[in-house]
Protein backbone atom coordinates (compact mmCIF):
# COMPACT_ATOMS: atom_id res chain seq x y z
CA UNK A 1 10.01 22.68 -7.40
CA UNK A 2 9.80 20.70 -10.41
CA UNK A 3 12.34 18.29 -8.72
CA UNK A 4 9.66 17.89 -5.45
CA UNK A 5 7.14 17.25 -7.84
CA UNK A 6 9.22 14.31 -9.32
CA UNK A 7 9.73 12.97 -5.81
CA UNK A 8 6.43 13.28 -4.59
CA UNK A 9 4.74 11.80 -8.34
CA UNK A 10 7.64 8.63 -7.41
CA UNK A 11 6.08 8.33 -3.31
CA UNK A 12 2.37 8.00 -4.88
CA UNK A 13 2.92 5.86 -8.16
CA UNK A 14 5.67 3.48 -6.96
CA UNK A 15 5.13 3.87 -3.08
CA UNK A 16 2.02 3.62 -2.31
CA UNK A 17 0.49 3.27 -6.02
CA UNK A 18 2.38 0.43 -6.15
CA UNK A 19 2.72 0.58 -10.08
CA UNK A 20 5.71 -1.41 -9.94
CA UNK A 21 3.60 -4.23 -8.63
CA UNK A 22 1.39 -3.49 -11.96
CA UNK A 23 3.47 -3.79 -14.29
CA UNK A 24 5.24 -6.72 -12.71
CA UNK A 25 2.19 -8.62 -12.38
CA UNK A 26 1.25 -8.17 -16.40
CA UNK A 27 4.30 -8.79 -17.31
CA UNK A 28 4.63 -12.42 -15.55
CA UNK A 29 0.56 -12.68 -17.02
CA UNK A 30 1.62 -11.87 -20.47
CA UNK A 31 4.41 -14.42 -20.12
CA UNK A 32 2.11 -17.19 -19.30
CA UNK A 33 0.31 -16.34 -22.68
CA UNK A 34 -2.70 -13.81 -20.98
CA UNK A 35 -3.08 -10.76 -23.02
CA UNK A 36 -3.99 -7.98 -20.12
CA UNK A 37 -5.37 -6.17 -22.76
CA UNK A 38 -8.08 -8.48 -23.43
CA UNK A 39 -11.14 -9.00 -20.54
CA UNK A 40 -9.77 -12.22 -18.52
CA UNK A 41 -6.18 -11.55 -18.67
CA UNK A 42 -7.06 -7.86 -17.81
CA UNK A 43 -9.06 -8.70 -15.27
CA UNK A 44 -6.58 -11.18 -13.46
CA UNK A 45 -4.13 -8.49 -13.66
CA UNK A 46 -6.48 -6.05 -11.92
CA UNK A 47 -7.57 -8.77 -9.06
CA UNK A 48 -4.26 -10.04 -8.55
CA UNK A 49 -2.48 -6.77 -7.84
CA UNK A 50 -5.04 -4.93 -6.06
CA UNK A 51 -5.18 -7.73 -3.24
CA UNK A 52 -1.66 -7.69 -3.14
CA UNK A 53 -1.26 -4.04 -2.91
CA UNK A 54 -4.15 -3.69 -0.65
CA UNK A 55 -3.52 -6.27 1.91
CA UNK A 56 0.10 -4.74 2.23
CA UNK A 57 -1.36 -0.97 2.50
CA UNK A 58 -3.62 -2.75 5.01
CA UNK A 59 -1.33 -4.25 6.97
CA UNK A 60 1.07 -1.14 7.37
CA UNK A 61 -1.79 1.19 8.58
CA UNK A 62 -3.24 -1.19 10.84
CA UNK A 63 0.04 -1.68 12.39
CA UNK A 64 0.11 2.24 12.61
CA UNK A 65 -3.00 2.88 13.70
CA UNK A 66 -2.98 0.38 16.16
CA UNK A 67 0.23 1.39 17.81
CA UNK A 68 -0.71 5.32 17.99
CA UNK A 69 -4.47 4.13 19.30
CA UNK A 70 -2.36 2.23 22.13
CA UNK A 71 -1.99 6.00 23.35
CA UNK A 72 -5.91 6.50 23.47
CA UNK A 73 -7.74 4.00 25.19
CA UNK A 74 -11.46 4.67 25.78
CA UNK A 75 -10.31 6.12 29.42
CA UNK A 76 -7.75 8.53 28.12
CA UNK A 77 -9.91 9.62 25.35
CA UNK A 78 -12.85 10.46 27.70
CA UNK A 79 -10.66 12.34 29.65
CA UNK A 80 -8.98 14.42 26.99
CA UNK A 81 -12.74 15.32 25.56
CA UNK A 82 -14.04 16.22 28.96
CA UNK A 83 -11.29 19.42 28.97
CA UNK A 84 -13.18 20.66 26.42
CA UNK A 85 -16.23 22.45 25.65
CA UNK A 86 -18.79 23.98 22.99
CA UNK A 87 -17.24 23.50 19.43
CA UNK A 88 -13.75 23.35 20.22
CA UNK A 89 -14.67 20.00 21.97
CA UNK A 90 -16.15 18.46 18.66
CA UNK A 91 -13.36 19.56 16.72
CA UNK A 92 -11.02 17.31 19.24
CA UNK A 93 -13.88 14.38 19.08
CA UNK A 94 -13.84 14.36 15.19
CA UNK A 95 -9.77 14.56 15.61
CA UNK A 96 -9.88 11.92 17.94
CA UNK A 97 -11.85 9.71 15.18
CA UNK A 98 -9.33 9.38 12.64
CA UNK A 99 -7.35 7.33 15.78
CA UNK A 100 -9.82 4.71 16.42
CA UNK A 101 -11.13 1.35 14.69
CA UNK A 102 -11.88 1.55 11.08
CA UNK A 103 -15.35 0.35 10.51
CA UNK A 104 -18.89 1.81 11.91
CA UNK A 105 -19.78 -1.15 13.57
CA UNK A 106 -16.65 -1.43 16.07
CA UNK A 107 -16.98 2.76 17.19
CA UNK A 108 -20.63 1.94 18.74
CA UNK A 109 -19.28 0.33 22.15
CA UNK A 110 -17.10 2.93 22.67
CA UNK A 111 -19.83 6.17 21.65
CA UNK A 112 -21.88 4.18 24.08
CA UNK A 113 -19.02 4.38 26.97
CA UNK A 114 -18.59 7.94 26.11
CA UNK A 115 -22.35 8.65 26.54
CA UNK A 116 -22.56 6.93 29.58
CA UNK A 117 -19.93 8.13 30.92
CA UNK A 118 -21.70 12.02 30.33
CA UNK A 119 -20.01 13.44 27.79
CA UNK A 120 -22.02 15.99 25.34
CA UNK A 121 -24.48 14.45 23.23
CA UNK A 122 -23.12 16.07 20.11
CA UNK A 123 -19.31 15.48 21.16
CA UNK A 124 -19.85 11.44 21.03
CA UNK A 125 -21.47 11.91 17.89
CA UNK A 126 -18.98 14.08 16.52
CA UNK A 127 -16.24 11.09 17.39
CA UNK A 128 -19.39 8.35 16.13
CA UNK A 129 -19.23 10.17 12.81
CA UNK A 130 -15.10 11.09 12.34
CA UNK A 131 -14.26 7.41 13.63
CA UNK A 132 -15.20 4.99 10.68
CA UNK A 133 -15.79 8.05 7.96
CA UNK A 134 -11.92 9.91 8.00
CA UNK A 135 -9.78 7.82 9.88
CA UNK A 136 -6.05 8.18 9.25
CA UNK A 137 -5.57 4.88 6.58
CA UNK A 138 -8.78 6.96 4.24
CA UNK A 139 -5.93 9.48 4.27
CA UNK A 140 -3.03 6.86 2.83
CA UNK A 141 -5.47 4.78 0.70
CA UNK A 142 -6.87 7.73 -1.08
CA UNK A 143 -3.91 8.93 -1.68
CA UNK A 144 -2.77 5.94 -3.46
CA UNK A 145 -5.80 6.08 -5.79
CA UNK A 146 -6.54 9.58 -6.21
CA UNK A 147 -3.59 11.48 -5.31
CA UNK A 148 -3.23 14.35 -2.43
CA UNK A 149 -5.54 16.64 -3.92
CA UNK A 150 -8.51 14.64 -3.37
CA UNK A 151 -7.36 12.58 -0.15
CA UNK A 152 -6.51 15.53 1.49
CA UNK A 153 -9.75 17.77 0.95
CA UNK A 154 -11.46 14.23 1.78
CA UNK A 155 -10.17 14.00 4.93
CA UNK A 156 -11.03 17.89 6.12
CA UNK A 157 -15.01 17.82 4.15
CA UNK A 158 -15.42 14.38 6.58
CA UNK A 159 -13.97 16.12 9.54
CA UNK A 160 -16.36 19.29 8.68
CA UNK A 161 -19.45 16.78 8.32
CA UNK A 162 -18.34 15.15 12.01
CA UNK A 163 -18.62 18.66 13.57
CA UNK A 164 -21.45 20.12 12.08
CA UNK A 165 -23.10 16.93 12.51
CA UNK A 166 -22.27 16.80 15.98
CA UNK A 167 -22.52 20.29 16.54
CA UNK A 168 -26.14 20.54 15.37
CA UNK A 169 -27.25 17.11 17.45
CA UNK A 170 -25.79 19.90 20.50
CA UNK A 171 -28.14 22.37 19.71
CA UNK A 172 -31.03 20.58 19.27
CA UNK A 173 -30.73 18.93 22.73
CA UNK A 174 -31.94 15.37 22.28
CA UNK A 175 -30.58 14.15 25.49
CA UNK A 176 -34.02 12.79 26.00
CA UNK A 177 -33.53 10.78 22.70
CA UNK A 178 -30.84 8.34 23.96
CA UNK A 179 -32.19 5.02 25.82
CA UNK A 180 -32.50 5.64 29.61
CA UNK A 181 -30.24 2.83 30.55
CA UNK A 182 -27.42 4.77 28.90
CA UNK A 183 -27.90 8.13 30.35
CA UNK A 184 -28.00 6.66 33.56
CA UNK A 185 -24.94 3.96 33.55
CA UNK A 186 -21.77 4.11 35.49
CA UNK A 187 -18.49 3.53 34.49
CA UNK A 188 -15.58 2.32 37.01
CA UNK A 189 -12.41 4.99 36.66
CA UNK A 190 -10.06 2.12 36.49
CA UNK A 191 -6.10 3.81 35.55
CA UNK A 192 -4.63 2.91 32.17
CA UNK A 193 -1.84 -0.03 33.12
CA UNK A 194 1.15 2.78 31.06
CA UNK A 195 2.14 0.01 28.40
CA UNK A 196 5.86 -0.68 27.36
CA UNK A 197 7.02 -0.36 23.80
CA UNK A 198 7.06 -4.28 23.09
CA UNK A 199 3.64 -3.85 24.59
CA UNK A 200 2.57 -1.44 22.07
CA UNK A 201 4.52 -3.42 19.44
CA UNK A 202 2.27 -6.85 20.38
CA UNK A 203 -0.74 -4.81 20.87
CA UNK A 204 -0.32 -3.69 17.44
CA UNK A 205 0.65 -6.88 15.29
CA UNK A 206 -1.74 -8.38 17.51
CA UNK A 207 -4.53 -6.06 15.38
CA UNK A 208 -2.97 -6.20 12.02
CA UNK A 209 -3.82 -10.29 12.52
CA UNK A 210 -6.97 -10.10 13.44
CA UNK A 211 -8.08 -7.11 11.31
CA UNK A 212 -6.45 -9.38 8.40
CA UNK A 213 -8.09 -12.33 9.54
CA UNK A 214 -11.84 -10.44 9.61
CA UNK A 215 -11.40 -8.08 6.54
CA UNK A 216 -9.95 -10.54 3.93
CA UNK A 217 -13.57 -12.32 2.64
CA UNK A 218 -14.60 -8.76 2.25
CA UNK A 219 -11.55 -7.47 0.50
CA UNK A 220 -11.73 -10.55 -1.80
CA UNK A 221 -15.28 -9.67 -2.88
CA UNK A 222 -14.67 -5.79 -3.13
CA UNK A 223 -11.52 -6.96 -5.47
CA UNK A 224 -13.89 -9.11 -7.47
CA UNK A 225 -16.40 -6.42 -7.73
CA UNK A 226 -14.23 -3.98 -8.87
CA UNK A 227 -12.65 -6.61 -11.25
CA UNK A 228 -15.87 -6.82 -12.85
CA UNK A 229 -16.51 -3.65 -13.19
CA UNK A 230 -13.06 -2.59 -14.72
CA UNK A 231 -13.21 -5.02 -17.58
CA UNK A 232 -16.78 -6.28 -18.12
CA UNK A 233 -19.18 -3.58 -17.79
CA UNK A 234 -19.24 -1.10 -20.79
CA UNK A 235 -18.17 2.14 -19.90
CA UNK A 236 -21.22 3.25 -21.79
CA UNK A 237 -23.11 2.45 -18.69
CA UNK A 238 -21.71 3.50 -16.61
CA UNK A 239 -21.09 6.84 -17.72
CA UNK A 240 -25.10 7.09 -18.22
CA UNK A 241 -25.90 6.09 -14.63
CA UNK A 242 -22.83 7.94 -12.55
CA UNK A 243 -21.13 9.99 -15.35
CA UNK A 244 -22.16 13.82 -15.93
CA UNK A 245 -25.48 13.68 -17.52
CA UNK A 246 -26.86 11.99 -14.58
CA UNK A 247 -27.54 14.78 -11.80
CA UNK A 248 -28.62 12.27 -9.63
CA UNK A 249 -25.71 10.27 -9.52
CA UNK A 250 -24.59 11.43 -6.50
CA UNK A 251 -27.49 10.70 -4.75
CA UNK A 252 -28.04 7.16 -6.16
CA UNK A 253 -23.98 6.45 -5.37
CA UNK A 254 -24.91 7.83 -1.96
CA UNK A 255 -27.75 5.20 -1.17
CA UNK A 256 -26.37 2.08 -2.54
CA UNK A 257 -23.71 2.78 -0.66
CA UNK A 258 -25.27 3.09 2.73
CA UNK A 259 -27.16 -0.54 3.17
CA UNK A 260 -23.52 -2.09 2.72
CA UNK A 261 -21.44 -3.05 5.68
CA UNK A 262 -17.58 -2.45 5.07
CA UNK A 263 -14.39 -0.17 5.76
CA UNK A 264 -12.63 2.10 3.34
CA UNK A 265 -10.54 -0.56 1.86
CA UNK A 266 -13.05 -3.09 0.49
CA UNK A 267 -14.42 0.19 -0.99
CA UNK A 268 -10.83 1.45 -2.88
CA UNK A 269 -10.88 -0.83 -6.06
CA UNK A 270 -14.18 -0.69 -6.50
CA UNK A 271 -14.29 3.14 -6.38
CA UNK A 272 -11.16 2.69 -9.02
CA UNK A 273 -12.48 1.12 -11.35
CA UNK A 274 -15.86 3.34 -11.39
CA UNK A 275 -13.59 6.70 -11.61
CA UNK A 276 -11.84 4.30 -14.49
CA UNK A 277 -14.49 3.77 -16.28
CA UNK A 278 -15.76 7.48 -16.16
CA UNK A 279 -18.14 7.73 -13.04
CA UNK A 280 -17.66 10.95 -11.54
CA UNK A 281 -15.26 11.85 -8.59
CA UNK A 282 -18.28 12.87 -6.34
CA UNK A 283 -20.28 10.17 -7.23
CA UNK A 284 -17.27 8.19 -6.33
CA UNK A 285 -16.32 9.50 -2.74
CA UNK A 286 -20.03 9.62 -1.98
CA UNK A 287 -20.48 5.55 -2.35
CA UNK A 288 -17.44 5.27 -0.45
CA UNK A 289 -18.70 7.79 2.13
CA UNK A 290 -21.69 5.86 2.22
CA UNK A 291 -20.69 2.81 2.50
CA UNK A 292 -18.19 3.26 5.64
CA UNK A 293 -20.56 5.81 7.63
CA UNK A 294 -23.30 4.43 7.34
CA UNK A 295 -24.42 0.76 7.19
CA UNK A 296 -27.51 -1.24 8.41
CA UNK A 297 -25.82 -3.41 11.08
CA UNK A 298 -24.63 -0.18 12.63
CA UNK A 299 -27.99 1.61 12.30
CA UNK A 300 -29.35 -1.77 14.02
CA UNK A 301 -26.50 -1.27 16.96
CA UNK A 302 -27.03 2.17 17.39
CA UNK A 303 -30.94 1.62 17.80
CA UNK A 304 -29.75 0.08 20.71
CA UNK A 305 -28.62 3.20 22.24
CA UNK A 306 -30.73 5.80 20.82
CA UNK A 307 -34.74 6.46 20.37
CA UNK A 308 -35.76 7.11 16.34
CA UNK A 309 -35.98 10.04 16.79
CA UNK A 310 -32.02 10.88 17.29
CA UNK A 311 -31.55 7.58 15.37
CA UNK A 312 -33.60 9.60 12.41
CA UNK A 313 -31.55 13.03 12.59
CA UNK A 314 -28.23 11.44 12.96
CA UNK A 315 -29.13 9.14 10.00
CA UNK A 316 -30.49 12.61 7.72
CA UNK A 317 -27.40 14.58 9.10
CA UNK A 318 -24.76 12.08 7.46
CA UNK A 319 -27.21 11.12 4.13
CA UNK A 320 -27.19 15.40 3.60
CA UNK A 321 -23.42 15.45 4.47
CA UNK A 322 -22.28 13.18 1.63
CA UNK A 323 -24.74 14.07 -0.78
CA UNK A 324 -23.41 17.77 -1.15
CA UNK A 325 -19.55 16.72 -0.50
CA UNK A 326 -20.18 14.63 -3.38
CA UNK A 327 -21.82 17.49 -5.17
CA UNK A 328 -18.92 19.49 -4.30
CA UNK A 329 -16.24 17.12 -5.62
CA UNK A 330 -18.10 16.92 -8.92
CA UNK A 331 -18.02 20.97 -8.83
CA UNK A 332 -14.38 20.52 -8.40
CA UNK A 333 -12.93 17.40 -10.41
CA UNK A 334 -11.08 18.95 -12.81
CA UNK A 335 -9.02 21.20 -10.37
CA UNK A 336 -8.49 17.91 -8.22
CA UNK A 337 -7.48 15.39 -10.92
């Protein structure tokens, strides 16, 4: 056991912790005459390695995620939801999620095709929910940050949001609630063209480029952000505002988090170097929850689709969500970390 343990502790520091990288990268600082230990030299070190290591975790998953999601196109997927039915169906929506693009923005189009195409109400939103909040590189980047533990029980509390979320959205028929041009489109049946492995292979680097290409402006300023934080703002701070003595951290985490437009790994360092400097683990998760669930330009594209109404109760559904996940995590830090 203890031997498992030693392998497993080597996968998450070295592998995907990338510590090596770390240590490397203050050791060629210090060289140069930059004390890590002090503010600039410390924060260099921080900026400088988390781009590294994040753009290479980035590129990885995307390449992963892309080639599995060459399995599921919008077609396929509609097909494999519309063999199921009551809860069971969400479950596979929410599952289906964690396959398909990262951010909020980019899993509109296709809950829109879904909807038109009649599936449940509270399946698409099931899948609208999973998609941008649990998808499979959460699982990996987490990981790297925060270990198993946390990743893991991540994962199945976002999956558990998607179909009670969705589930409840079911019940409360609101069929009414999505924009009449929707519930009555048409989509063409056109067959999947069954793609070759070198397709899948192109399909896939084709993604990791232009995910790369869109994300990196964003992952530089989440760096910097979380470069700032790490080694300029007194952890006296921010221990008052996010740390334990603050019961509404959580809440506060929760709605900064949700006006911001950006996917789970712009999010990572700056959710390290809170947790660093002593903000909570549920106040933690619940920005990042925040952040990739919910976001205005998606709110604004999903007004499109929907009435206030549904736009109102989908909106309350994930705020609620997070805000007692995060509760929960808090409840459950010390076990987890």
């Amino acid at each position: 056991m203890e031997t498992l343990k030693t392998i497993w502790d080597f996968f998450q520091n070295e592998i995907l912790g990338m510590a090596w990288l770390n240590r490397l990268i203050g050791s060629l600082l210090n060289a140069l005459g930059l004390d890590t230990n002090e503010k600039i030299g410390g924060s260099l070190q921080f900026f400088i390695y988390d781009m590294i290591k994040i753009m290479v975790l980035l590129g990885i998953l995307i390449f992963i995620i892309s080639y599995i999601q060459s399995y599921f196109p919008p077609e396929r997927t509609k097909k494999i939801l519309g063999r199921f039915h009551g809860i069971g169906a969400n479950i596979i929506a929410a599952l289906l999620g964690t396959v398909t693009p990262f951010c909020s923005c980019s899993s509109i189009p296709l809950f829109i095709g879904f909807t038109s195409a009649g599936l449940p109400l509270g399946v698409t939103f099931s899948f609208l929910i999973s998609s941008p909040m649990v998808d499979l590189g959460s699982l990996v980047f987490l990981m790297s940050i925060f270990g198993w533990k946390v990743a893991v029980v991540y994962v199945l509390l976002g999956l558990v949001i998607a179909v009670a979320g969705g589930t409840l959205i079911e019940k409360m028929h609101l069929e009414n609630q999505v924009e009449e041009y929707i519930r009555k489109g048409k989509q063409l049946d056109i067959p999947q063209e069954e793609l070759h492995f070198k397709d899948r292979i192109k399909y896939a680097f084709e993604q990791v480029c232009g995910t790369a290409k869109k994300v990196f402006p964003y992952v530089l300023l989440g760096v910097g952000i979380g470069a700032v934080i790490h080694n300029w703002i007194p952890e006296d701070f921010i221990i008052k505002a996010l740390g334990g003595n603050n019961p509404f951290g959580v809440i506060l985490a929760t709605i900064a988090g949700v006006p911001m437009y950006s996917d789970i790994f712009v999010t990572i360092p700056i959710a390290e170097a809170l947790l660093s400097k002593g903000a909570l683990l549920g106040v933690v998760l619940s920005f990042m929850m925040g952040v990739t669930t919910l976001s205005l330009p998606s709110l604004i594209m999903l007004r499109k689709a929907v009435k206030p109404k549904l736009l109102a109760i989908f909106t309350a559904i994930c705020v609620i969500g997070i805000i007692i996940t995060g509760y929960f995590f808090n409840l459950i830090q010390s076990i987890l970390i």
